[in-house]
C-alpha atoms as a PDB file:
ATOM      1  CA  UNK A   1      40.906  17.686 -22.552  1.00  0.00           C
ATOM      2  CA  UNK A   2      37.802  19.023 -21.229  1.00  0.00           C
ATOM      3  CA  UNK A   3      37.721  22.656 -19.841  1.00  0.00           C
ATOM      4  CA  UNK A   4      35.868  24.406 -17.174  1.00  0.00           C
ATOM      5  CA  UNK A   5      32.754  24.924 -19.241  1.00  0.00           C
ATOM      6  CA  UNK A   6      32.264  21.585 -20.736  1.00  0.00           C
ATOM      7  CA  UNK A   7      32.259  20.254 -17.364  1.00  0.00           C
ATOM      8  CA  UNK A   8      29.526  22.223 -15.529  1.00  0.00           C
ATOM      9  CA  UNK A   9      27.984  21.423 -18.520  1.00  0.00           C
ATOM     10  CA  UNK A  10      27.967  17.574 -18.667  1.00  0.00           C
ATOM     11  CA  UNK A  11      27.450  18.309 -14.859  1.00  0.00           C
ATOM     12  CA  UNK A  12      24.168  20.404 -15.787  1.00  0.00           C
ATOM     13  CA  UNK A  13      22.705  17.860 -18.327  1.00  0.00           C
ATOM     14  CA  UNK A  14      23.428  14.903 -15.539  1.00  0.00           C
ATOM     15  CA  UNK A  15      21.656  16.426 -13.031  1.00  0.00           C
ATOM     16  CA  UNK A  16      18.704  17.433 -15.000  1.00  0.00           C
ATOM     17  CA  UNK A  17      18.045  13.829 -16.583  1.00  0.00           C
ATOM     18  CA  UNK A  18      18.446  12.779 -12.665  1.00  0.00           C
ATOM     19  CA  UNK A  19      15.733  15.101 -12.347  1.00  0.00           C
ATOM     20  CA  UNK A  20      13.717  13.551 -14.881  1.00  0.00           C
ATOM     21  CA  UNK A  21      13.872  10.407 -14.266  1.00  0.00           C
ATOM     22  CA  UNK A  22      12.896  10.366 -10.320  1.00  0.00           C
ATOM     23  CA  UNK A  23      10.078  12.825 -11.358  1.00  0.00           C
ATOM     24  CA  UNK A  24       9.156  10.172 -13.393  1.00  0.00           C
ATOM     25  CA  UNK A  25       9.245   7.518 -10.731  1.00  0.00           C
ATOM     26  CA  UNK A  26       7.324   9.287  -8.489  1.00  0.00           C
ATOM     27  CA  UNK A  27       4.375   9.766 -10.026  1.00  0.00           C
ATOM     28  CA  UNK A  28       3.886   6.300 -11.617  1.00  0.00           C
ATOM     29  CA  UNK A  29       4.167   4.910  -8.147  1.00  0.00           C
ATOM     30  CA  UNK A  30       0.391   3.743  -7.299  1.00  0.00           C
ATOM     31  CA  UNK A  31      -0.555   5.646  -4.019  1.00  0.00           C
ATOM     32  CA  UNK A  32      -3.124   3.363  -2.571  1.00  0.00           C
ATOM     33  CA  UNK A  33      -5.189   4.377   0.309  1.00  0.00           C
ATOM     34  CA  UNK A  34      -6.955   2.245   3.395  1.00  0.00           C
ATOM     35  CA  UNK A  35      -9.679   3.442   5.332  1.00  0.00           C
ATOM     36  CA  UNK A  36     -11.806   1.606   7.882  1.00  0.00           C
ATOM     37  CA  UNK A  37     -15.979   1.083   8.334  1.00  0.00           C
ATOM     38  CA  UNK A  38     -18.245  -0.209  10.706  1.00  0.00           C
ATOM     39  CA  UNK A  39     -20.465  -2.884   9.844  1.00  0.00           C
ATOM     40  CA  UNK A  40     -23.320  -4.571  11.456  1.00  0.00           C
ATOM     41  CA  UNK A  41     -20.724  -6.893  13.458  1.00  0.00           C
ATOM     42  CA  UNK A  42     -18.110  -5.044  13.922  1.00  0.00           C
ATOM     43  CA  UNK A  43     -15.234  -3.324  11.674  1.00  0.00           C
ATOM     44  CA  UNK A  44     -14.387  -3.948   8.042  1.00  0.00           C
ATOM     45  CA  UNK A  45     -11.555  -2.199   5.634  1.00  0.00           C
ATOM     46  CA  UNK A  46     -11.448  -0.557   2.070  1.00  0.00           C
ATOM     47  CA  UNK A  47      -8.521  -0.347  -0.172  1.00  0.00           C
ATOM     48  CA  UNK A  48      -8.437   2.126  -2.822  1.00  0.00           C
ATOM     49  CA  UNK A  49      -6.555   3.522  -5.640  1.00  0.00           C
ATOM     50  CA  UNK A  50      -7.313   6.891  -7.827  1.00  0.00           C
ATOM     51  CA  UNK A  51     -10.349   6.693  -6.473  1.00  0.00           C
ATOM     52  CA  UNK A  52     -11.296   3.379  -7.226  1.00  0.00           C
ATOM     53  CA  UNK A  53     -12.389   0.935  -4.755  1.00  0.00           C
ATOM     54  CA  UNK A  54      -9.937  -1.893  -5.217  1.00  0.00           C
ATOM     55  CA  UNK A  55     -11.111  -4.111  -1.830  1.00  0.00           C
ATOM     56  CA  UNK A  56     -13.884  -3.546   0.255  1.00  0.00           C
ATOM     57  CA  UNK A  57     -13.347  -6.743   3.094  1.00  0.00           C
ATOM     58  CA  UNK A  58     -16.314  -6.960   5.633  1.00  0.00           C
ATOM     59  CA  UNK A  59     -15.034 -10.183   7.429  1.00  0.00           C
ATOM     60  CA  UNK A  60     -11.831 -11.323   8.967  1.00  0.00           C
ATOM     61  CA  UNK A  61     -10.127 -13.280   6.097  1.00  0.00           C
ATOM     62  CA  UNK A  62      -8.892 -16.774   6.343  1.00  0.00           C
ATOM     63  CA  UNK A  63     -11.104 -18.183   9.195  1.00  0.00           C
ATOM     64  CA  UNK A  64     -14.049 -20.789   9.089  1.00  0.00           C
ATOM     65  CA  UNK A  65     -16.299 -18.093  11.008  1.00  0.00           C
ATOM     66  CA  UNK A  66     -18.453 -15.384   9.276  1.00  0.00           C
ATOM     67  CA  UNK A  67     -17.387 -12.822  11.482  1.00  0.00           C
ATOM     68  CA  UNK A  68     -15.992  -8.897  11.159  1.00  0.00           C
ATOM     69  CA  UNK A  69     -13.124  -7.447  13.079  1.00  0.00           C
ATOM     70  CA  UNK A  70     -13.696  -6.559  16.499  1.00  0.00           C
ATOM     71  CA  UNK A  71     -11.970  -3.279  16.485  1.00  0.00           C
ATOM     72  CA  UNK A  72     -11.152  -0.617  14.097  1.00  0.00           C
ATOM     73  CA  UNK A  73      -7.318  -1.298  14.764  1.00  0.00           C
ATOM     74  CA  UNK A  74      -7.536  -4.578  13.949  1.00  0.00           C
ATOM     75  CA  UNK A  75      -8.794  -3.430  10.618  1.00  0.00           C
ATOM     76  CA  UNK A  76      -6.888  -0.996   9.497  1.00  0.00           C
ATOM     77  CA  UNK A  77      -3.774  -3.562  10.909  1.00  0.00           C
ATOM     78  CA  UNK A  78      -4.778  -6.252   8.106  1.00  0.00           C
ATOM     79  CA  UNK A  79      -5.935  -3.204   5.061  1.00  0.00           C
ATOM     80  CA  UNK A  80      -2.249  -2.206   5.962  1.00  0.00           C
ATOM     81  CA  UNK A  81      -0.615  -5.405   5.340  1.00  0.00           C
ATOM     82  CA  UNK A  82      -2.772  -5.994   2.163  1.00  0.00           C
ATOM     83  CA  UNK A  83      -1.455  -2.921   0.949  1.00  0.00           C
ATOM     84  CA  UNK A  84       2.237  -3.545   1.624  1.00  0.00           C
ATOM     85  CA  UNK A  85       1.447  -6.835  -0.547  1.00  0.00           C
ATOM     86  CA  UNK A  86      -0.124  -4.655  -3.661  1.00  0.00           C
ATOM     87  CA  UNK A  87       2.501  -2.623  -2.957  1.00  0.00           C
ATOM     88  CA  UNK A  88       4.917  -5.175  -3.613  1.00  0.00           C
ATOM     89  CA  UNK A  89       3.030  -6.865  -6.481  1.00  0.00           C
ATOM     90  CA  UNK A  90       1.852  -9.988  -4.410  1.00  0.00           C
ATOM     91  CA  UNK A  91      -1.172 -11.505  -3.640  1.00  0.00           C
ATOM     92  CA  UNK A  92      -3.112  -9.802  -1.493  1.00  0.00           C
ATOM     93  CA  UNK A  93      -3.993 -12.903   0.232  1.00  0.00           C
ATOM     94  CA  UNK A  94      -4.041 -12.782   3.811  1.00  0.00           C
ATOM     95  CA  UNK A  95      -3.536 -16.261   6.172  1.00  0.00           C
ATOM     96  CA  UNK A  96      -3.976 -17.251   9.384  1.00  0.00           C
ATOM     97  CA  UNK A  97      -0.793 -17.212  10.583  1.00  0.00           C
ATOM     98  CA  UNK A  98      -0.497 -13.643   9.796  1.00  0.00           C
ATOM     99  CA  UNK A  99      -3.070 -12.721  11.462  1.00  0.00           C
ATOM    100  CA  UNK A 100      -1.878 -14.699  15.039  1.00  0.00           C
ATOM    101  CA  UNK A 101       1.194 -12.631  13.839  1.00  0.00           C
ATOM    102  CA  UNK A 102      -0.937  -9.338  13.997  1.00  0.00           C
ATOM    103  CA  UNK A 103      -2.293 -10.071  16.924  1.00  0.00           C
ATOM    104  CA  UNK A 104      -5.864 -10.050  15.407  1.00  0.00           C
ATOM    105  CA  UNK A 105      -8.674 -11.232  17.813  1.00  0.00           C
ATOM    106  CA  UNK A 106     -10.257 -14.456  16.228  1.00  0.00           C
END
């Protein structure tokens, strides 16, 4: 039988290990960063990790047309949806749809 002692014991060494272990998944979690910049036509969008610049997108993705976002929310909407996908280990690949989703002017 296990007494008093024992107990708040196995209690103790559970909680620390707990501890340890979301510690420890906290700080391997990737914190990536978006920011936005003007270009000559417009807006454009970096993603970045540690300091390293991981996506630096001048021009609306997934159209026929050579052209940057028209404003700086647009942007930072689409850098923000490319980082839930890196987030989530996808491809950062962005379509159309999504952006008729995001309400991006085309």
């Amino acid at each position: 039988m296990i007494n008093k002692k024992q107990f708040f014991s196995y209690i103790l060494k559970n909680i620390i290990v707990l501890a340890f272990l979301f510690s420890a998944s906290c700080t391997k979690r990737e914190t990536l960063k978006t920011a936005s910049f003007q270009t000559h036509l417009g807006w454009g969008y970096t993603i970045a990790s540690k300091e390293k610049l991981l996506i630096k997108q001048t021009v609306i993705p997934a159209i026929s047309n050579i052209k940057s976002f028209e404003t700086e929310a647009d942007a930072l909407k689409v850098a923000n949806l490319v980082k839930q996908k890196l987030q989530q280990n996808l491809s950062p690949t962005v379509t159309k749809n999504e952006l008729i989703l995001l309400k991006i002017k085309l």
